[in-house]
C-alpha atoms as a PDB file:
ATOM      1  CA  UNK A   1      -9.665  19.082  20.029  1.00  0.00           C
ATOM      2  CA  UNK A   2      -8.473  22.483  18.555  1.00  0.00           C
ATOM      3  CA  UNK A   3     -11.124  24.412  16.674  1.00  0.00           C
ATOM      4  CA  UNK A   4      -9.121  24.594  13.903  1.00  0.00           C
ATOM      5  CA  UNK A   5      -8.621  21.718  13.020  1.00  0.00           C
ATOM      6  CA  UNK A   6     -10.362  19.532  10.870  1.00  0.00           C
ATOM      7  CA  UNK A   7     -11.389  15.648  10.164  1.00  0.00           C
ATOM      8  CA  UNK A   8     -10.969  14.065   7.159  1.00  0.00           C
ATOM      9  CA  UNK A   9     -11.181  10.877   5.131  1.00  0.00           C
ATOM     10  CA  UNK A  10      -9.050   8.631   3.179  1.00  0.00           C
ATOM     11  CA  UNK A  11     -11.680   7.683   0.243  1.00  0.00           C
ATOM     12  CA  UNK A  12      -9.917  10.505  -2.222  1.00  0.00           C
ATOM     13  CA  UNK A  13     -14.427  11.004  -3.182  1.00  0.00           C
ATOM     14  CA  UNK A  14     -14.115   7.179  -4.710  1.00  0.00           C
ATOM     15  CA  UNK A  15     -17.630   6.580  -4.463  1.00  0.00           C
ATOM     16  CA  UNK A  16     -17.543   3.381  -6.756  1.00  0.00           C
ATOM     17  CA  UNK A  17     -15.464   1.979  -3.598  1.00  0.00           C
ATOM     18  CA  UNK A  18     -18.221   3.167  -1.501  1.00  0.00           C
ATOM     19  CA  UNK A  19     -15.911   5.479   0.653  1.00  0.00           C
ATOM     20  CA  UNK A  20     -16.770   8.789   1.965  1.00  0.00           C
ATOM     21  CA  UNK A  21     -14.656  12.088   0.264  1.00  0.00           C
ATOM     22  CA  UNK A  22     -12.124  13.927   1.455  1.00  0.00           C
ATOM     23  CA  UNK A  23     -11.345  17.987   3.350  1.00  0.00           C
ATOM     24  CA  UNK A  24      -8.158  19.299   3.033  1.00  0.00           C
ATOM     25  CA  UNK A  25      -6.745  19.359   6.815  1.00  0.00           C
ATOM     26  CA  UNK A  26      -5.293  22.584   8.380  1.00  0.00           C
ATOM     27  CA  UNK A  27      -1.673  22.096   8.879  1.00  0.00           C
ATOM     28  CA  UNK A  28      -0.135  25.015  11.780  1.00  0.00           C
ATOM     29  CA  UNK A  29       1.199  28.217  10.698  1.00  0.00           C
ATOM     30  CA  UNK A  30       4.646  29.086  11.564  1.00  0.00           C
ATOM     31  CA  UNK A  31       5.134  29.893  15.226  1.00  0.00           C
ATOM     32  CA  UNK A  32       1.550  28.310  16.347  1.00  0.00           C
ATOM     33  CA  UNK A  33       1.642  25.390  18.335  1.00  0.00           C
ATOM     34  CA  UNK A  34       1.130  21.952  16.560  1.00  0.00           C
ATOM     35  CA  UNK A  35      -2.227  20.857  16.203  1.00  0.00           C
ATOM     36  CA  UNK A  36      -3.888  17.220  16.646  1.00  0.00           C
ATOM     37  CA  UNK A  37      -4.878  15.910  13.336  1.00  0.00           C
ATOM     38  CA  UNK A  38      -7.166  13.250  12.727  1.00  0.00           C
ATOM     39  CA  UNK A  39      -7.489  11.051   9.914  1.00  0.00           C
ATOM     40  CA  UNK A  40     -10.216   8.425   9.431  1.00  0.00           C
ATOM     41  CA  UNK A  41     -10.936   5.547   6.772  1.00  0.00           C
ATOM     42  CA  UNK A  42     -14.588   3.985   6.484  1.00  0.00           C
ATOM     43  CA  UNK A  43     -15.917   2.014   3.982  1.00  0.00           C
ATOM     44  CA  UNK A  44     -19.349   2.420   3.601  1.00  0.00           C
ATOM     45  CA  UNK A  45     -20.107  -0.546   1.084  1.00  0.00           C
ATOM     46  CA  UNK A  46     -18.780  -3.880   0.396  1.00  0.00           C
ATOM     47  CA  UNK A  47     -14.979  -4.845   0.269  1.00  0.00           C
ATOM     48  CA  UNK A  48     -14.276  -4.070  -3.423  1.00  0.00           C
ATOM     49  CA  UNK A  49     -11.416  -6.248  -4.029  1.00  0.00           C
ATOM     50  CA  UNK A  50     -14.137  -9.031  -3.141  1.00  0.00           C
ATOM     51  CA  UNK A  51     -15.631  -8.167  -6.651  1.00  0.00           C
ATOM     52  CA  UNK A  52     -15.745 -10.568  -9.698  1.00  0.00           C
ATOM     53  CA  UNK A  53     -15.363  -8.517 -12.109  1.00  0.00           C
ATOM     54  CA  UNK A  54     -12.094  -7.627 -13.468  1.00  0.00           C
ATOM     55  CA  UNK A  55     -10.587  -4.341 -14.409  1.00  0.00           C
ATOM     56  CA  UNK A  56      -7.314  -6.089 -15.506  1.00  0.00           C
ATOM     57  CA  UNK A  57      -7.461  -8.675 -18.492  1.00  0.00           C
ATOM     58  CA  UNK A  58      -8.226 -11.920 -16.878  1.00  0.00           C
ATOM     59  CA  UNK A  59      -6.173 -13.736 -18.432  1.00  0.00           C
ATOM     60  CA  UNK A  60      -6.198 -17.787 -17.052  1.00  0.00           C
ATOM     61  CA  UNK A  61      -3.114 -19.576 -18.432  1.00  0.00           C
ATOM     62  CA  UNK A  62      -1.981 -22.792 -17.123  1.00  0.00           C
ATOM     63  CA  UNK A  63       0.583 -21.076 -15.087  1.00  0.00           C
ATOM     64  CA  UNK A  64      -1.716 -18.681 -13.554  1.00  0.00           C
ATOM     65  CA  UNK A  65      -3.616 -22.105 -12.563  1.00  0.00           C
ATOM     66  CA  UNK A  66      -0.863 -23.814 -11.085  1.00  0.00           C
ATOM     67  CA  UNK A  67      -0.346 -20.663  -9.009  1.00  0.00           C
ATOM     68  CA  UNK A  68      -3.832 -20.773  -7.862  1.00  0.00           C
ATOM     69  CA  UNK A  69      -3.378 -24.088  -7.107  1.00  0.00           C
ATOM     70  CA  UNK A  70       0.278 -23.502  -5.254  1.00  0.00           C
ATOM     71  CA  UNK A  71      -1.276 -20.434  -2.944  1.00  0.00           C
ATOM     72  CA  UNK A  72      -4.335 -21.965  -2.372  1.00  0.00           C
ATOM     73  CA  UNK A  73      -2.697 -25.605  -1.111  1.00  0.00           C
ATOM     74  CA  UNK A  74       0.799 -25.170  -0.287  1.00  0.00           C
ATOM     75  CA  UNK A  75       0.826 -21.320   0.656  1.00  0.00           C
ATOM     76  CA  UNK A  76      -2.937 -21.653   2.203  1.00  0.00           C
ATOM     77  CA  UNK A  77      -2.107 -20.225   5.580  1.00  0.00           C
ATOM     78  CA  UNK A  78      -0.053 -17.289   4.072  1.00  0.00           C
ATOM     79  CA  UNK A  79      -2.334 -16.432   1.645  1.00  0.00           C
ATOM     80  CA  UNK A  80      -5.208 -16.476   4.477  1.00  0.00           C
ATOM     81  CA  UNK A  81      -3.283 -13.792   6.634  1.00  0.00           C
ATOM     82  CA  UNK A  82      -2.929 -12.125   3.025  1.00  0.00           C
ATOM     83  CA  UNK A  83      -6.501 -12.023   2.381  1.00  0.00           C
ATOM     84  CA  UNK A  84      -7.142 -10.953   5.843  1.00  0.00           C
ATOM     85  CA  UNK A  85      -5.200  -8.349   5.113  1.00  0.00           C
ATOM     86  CA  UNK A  86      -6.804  -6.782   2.489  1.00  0.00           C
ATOM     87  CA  UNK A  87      -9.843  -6.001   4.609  1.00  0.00           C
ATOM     88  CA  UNK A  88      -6.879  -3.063   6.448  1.00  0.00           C
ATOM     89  CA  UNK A  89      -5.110  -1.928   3.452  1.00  0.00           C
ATOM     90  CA  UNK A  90      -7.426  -3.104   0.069  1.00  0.00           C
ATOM     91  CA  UNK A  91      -9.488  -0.177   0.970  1.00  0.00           C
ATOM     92  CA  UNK A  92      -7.016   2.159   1.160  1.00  0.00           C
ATOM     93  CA  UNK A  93      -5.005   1.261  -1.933  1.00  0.00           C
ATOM     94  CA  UNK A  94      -8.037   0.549  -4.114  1.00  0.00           C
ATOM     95  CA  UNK A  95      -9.571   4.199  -3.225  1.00  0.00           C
ATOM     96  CA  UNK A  96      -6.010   5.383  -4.454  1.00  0.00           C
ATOM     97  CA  UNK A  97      -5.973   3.542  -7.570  1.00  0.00           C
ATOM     98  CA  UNK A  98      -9.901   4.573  -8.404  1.00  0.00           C
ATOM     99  CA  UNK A  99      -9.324   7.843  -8.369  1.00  0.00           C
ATOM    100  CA  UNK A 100      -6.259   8.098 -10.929  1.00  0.00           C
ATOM    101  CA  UNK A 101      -7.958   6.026 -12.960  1.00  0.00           C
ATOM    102  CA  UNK A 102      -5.786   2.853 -12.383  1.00  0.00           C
ATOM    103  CA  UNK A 103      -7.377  -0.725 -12.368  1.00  0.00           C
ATOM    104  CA  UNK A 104      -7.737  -1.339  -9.040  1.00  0.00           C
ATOM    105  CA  UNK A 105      -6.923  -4.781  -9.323  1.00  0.00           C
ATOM    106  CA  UNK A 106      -3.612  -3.781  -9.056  1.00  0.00           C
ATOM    107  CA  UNK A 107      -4.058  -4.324  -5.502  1.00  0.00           C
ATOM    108  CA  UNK A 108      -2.631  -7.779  -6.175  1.00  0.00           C
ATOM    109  CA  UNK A 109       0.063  -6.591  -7.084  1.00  0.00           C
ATOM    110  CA  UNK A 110       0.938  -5.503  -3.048  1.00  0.00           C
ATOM    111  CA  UNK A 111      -0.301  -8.699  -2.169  1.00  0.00           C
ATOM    112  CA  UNK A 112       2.143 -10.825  -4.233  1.00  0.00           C
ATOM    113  CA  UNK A 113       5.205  -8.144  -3.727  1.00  0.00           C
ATOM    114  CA  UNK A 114       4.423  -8.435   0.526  1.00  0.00           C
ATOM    115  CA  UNK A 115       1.702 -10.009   1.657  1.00  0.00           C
ATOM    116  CA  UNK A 116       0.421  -6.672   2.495  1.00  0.00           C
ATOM    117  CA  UNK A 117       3.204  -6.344   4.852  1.00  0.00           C
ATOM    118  CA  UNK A 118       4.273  -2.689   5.873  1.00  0.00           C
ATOM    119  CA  UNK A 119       7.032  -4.480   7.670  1.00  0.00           C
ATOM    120  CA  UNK A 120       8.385  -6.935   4.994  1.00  0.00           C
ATOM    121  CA  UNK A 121      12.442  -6.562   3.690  1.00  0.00           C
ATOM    122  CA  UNK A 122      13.265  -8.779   1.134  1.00  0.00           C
ATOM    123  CA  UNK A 123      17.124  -9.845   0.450  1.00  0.00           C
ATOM    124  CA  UNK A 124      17.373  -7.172  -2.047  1.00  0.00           C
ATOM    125  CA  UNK A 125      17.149  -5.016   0.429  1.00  0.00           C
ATOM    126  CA  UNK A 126      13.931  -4.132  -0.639  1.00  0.00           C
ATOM    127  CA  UNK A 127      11.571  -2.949   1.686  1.00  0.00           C
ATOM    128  CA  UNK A 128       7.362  -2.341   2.575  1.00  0.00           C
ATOM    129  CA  UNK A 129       4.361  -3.084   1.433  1.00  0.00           C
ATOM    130  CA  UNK A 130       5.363  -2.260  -2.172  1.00  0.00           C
ATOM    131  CA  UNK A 131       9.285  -3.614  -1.548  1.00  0.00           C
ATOM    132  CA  UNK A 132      10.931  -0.821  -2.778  1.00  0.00           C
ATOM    133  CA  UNK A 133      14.503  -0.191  -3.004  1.00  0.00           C
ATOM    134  CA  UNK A 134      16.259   2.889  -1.356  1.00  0.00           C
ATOM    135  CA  UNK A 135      17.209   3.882  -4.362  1.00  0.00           C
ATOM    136  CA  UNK A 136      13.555   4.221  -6.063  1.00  0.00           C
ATOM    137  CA  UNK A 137      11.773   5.004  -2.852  1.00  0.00           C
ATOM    138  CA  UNK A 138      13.930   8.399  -2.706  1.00  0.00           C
ATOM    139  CA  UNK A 139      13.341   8.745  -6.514  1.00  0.00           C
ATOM    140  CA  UNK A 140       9.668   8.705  -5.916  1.00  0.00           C
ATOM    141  CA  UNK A 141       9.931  11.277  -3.048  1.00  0.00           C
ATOM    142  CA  UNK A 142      10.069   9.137  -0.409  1.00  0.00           C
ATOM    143  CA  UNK A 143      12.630   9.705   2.815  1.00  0.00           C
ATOM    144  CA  UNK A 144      14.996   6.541   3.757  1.00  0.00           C
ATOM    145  CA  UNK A 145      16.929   7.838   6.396  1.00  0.00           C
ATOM    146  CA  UNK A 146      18.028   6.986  10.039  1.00  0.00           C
ATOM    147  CA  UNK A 147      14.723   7.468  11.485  1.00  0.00           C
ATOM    148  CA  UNK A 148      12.186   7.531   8.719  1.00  0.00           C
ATOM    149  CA  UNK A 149      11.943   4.682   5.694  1.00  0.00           C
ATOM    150  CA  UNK A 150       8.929   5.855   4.229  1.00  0.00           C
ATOM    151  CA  UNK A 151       9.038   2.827   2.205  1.00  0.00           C
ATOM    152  CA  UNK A 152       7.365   1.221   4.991  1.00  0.00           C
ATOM    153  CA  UNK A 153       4.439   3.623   5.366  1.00  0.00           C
ATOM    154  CA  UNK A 154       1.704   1.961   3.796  1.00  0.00           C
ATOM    155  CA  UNK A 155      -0.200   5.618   2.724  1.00  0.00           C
ATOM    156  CA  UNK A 156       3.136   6.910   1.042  1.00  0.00           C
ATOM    157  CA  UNK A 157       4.681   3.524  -0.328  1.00  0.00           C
ATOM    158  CA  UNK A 158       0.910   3.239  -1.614  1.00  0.00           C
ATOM    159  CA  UNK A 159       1.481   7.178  -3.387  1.00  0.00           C
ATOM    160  CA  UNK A 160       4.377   6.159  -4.557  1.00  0.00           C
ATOM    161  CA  UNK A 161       4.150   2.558  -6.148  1.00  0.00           C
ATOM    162  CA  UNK A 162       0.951   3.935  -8.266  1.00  0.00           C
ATOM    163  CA  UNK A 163       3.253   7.070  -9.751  1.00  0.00           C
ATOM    164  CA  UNK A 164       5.833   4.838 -10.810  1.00  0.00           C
ATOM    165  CA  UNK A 165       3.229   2.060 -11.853  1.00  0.00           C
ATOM    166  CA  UNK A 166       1.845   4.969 -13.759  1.00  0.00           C
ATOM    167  CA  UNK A 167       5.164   5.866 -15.413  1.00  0.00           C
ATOM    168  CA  UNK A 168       6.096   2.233 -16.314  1.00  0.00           C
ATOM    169  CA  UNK A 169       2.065   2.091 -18.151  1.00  0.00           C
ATOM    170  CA  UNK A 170       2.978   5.449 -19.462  1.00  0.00           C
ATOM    171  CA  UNK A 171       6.149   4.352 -21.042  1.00  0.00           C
ATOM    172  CA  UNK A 172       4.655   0.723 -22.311  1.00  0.00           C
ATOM    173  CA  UNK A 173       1.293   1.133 -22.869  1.00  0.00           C
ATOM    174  CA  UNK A 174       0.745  -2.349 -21.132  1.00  0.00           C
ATOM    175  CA  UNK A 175      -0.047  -3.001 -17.448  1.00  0.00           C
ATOM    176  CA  UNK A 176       1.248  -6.244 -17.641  1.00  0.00           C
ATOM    177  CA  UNK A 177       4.679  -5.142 -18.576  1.00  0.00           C
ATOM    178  CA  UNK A 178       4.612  -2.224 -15.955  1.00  0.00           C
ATOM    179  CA  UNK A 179       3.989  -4.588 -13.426  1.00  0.00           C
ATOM    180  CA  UNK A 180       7.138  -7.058 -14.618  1.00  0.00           C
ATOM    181  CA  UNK A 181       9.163  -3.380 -15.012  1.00  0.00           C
ATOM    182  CA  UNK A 182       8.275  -2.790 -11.431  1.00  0.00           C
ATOM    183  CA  UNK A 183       9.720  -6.034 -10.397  1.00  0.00           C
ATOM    184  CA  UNK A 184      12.703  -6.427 -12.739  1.00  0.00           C
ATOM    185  CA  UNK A 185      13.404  -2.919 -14.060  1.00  0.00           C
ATOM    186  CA  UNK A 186      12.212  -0.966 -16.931  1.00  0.00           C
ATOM    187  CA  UNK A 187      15.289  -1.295 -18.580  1.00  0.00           C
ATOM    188  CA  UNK A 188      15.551  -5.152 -18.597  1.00  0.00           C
ATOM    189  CA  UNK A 189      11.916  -5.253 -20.406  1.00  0.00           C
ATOM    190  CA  UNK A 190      12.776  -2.384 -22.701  1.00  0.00           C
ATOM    191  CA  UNK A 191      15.695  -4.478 -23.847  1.00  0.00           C
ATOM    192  CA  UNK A 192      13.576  -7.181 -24.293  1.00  0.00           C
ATOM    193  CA  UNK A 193      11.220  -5.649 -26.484  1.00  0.00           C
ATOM    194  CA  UNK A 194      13.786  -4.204 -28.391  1.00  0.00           C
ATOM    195  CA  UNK A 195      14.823  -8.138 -28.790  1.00  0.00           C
ATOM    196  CA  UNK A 196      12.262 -10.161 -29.026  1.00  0.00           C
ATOM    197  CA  UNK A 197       9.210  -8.029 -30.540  1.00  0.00           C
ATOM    198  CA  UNK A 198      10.895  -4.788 -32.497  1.00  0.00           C
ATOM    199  CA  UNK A 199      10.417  -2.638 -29.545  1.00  0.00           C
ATOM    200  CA  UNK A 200       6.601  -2.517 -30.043  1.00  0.00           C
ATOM    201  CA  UNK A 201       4.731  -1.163 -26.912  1.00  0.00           C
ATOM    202  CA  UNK A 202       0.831  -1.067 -26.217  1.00  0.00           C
ATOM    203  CA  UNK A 203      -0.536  -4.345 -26.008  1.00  0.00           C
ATOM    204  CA  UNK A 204      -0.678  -6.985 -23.347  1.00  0.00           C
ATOM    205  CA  UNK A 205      -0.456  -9.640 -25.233  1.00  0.00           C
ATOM    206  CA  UNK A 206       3.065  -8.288 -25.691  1.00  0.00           C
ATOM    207  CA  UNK A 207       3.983  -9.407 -21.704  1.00  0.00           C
ATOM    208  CA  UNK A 208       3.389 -13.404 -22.894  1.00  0.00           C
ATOM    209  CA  UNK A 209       5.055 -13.108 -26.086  1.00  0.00           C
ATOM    210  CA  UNK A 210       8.304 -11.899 -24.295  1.00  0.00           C
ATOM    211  CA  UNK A 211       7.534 -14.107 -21.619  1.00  0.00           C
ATOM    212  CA  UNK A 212       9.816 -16.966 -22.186  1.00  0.00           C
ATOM    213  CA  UNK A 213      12.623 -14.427 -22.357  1.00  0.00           C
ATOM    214  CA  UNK A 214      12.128 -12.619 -19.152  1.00  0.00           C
ATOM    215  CA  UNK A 215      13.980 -13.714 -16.014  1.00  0.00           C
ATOM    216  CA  UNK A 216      12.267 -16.607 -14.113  1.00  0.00           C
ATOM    217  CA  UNK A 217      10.848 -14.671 -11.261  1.00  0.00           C
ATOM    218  CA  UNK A 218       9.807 -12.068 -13.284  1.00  0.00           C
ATOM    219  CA  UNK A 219       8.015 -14.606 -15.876  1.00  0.00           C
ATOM    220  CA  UNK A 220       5.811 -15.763 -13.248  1.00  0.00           C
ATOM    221  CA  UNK A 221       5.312 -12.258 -11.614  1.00  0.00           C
ATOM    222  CA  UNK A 222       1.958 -11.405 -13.486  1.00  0.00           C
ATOM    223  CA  UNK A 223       0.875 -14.558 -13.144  1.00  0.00           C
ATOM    224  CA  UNK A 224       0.830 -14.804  -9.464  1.00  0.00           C
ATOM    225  CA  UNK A 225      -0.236 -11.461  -9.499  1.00  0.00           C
ATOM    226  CA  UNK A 226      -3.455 -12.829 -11.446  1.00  0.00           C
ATOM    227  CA  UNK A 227      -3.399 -15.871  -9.790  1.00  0.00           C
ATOM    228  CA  UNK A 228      -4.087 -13.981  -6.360  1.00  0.00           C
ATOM    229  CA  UNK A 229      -6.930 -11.959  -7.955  1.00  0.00           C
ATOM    230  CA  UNK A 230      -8.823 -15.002  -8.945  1.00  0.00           C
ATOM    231  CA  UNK A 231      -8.496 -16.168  -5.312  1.00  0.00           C
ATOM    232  CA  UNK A 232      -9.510 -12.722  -3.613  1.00  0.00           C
ATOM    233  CA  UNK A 233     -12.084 -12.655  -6.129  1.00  0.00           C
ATOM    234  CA  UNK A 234     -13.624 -15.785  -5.255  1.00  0.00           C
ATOM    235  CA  UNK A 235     -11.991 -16.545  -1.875  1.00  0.00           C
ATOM    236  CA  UNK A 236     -14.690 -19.054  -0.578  1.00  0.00           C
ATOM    237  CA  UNK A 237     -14.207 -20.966  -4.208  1.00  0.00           C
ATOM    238  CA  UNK A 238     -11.243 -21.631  -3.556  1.00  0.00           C
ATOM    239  CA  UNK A 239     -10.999 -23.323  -0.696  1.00  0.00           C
ATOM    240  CA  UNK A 240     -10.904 -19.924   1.790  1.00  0.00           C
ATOM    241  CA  UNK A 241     -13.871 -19.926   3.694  1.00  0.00           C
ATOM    242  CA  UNK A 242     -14.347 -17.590   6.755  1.00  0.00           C
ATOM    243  CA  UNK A 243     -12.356 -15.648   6.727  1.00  0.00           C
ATOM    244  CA  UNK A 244     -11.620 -12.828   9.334  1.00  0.00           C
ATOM    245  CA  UNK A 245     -10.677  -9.752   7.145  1.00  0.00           C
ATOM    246  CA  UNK A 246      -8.935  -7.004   9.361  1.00  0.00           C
ATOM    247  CA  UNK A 247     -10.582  -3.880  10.343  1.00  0.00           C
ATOM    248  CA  UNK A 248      -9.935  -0.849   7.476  1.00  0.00           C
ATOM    249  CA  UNK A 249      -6.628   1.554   8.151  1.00  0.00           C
ATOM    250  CA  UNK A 250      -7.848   3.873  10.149  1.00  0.00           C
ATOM    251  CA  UNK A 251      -5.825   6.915  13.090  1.00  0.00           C
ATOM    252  CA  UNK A 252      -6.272  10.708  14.806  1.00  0.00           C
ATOM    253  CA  UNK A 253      -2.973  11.949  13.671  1.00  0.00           C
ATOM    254  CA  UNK A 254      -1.049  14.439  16.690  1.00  0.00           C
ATOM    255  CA  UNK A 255       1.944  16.587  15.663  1.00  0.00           C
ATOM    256  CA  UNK A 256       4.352  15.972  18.664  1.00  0.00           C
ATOM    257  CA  UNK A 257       7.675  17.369  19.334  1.00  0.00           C
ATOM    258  CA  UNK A 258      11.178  16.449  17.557  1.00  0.00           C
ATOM    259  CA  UNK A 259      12.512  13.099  19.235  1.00  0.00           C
ATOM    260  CA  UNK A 260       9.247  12.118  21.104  1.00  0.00           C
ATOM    261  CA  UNK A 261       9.458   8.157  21.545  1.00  0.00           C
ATOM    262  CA  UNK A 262       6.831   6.207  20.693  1.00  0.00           C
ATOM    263  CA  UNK A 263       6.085   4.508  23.834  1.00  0.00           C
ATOM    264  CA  UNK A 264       5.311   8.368  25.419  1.00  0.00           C
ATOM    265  CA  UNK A 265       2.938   8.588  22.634  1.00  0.00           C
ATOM    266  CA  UNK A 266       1.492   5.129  23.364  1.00  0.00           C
ATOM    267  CA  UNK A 267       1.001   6.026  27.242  1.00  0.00           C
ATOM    268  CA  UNK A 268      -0.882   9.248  26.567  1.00  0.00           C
ATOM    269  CA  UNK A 269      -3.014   7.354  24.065  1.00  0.00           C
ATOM    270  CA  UNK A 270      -3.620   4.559  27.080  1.00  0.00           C
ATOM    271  CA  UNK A 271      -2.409   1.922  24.379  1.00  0.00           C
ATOM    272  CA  UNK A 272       0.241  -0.297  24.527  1.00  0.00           C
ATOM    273  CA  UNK A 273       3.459   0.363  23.019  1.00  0.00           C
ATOM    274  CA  UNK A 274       3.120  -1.932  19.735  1.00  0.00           C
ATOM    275  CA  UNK A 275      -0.535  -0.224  18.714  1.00  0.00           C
ATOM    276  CA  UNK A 276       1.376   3.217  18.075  1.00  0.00           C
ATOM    277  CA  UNK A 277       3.969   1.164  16.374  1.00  0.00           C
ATOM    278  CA  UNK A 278       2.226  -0.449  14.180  1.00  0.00           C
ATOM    279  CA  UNK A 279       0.454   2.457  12.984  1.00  0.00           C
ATOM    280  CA  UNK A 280       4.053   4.095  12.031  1.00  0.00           C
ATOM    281  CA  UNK A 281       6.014   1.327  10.704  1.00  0.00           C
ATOM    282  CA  UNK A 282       8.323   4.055   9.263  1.00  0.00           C
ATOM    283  CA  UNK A 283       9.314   5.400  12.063  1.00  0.00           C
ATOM    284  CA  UNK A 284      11.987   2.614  12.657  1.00  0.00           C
ATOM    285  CA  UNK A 285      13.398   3.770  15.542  1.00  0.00           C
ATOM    286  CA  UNK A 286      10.375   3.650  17.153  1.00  0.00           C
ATOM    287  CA  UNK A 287      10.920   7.529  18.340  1.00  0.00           C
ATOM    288  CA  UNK A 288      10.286  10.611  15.802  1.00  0.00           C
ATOM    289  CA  UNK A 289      13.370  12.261  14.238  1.00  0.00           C
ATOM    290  CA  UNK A 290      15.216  14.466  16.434  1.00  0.00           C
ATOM    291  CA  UNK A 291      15.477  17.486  14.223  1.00  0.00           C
ATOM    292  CA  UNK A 292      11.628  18.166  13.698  1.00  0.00           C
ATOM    293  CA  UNK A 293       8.377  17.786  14.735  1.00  0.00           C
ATOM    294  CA  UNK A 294       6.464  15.297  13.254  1.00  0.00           C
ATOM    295  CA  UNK A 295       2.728  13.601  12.795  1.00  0.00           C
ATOM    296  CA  UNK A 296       2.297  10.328  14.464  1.00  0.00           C
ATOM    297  CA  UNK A 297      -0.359   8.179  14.534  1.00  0.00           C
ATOM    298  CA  UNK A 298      -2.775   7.214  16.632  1.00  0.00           C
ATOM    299  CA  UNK A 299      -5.770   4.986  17.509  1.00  0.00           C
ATOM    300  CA  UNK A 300      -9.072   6.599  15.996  1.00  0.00           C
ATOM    301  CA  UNK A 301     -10.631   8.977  19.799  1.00  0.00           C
ATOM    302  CA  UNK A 302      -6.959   9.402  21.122  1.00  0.00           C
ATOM    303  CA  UNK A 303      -5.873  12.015  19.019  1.00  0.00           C
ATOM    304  CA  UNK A 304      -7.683  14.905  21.634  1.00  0.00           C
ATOM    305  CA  UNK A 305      -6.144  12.967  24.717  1.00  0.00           C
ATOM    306  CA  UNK A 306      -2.725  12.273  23.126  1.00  0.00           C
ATOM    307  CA  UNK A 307      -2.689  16.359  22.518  1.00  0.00           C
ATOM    308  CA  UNK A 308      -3.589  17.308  25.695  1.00  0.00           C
ATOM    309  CA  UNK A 309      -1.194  15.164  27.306  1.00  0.00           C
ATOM    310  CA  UNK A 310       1.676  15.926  25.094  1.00  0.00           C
ATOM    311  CA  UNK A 311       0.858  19.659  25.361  1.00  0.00           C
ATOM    312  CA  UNK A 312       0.041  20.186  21.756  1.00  0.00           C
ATOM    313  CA  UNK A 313      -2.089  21.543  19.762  1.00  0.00           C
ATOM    314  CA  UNK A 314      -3.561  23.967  21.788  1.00  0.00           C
END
């Protein structure tokens, strides 16, 4: 692998996570070749969204109760493959939050929204792990565009989400009511507020005072949201014993020419086609954009062989 360049680790130095901090990585200068990145996620301790404790209020209603109850029994199998989940993105996404300072239990919030599903589009047109809209993702800098939809990159849907989950807190002082903003709109619950409790902000108490007046999927957004941290919290409690949790996010990174398909990357990697593919969701035509070069993703020990191949980053 080049000289120059330089590992690094998702982890963002969140050492109550247990992860490993990060180097700034060596991008090429103009007119030098591209250069084989690699980027690597470990966690060190145990799986943090597995802890009791709660940086949320824990509130337990009976609606968050029947949704225990509802994802538990009727949604069992989907909320297994949820929880599994977690083990590949929870890391990730809790480092993120931990180091801005944002309850990490917010996690739940990308499990009720997807499933933890890079892939997911909703009939909203809505899409990734944190179902944005074109419309938003773009507002919160991310591209939506004939060959990229960043909203389907689980590293920059994850960036994004948490500064517009910041904003929303920002604006209501309340996590609970950023969290039904992000699924209804900030100006349905501002309305609402304005209604129904004087336009006070600040508390979270506010989100069940309102809560008879916010739209129906909305009303029982925070409470599957809660519903699904009580379960990953106590998985085996609740009926979800061994479970299989999938490996951490972790890729090398190559910058390969403009309009390189996916499956070339996936042969010089030695991988199958849908391994390079499912590390770039967002690149959706399964080739990278004709009019640049870009960084694609690859199995963790490929990124040297994938470069040498492509004849990159030399």
């Amino acid at each position: 692998m080049d000289k120059r360049t330089r590992a690094f680790i998702i982890g963002l130095a969140a050492t109550s996570l247990g992860f490993v901090g990060a180097a700034k990585l060596m991008r090429a200068k103009p007119g030098e070749a591209p250069k084989s990145r690699m980027l690597n996620t470990r966690l060190a301790g145990g799986l943090a969204f597995l802890d009791s404790s709660w940086d949320l209020p824990a509130t337990r209603t009976d609606r968050v109760d029947f949704f225990i109850d509802f994802l538990s029994g009727e949604k069992y199998d989907e909320m297994r493959q949820w929880l599994g989940r977690l083990g590949r993105y929870g890391p990730m996404i809790q480092a993120k939050l931990s180091e801005r300072g944002m309850p990490i239990d917010l996690v739940y919030l990308a499990v009720i929204e997807s499933g933890l599903d890079p892939n997911a589009y909703s009939k909203a047109d809505a899409a990734g792990m944190w179902q944005f809209v074109a419309e938003t993702g773009r507002r919160y800098g991310l591209e939506v565009s004939e060959y990229v939809d960043e909203r389907r990159d689980p590293i920059k849907a994850t960036d994004a989400a948490l500064d517009y989950l910041q904003d929303l807190h920002d604006h209501f002082g309340s996590w609970y009511l950023a969290a039904a903003a992000y699924n209804t709109g900030e100006n349905r619950i501002e309305r609402i507020l304005q209604e129904r409790a004087g336009g006070e902000t600040g508390r979270e108490e506010l989100y069940w005072q309102i809560g008879s007046f916010i739209p129906k999927e909305t009303r029982d957004y925070v409470p599957l949201m809660l519903a699904a941290g009580f379960i990953g919290k106590d998985p085996a409690g609740n009926g979800f014993l061994d479970l299989q949790f999938e490996e951490p996010l972790a890729f090398d990174e190559v910058r390969v020419p403009a309009g390189t398909p996916l499956s070339e990357v996936a042969a010089a990697a030695g991988v199958d086609s849908s391994a390079i593919e499912d590390l770039n969701p967002h690149l959706v035509k399964k080739t990278t954009p004709p009019d640049r070069d870009w960084d694609v993703r690859v199995p963790v020990g490929s990124g040297e062989r994938v470069a040498d191949a492509l004849g990159v980053g030399r």
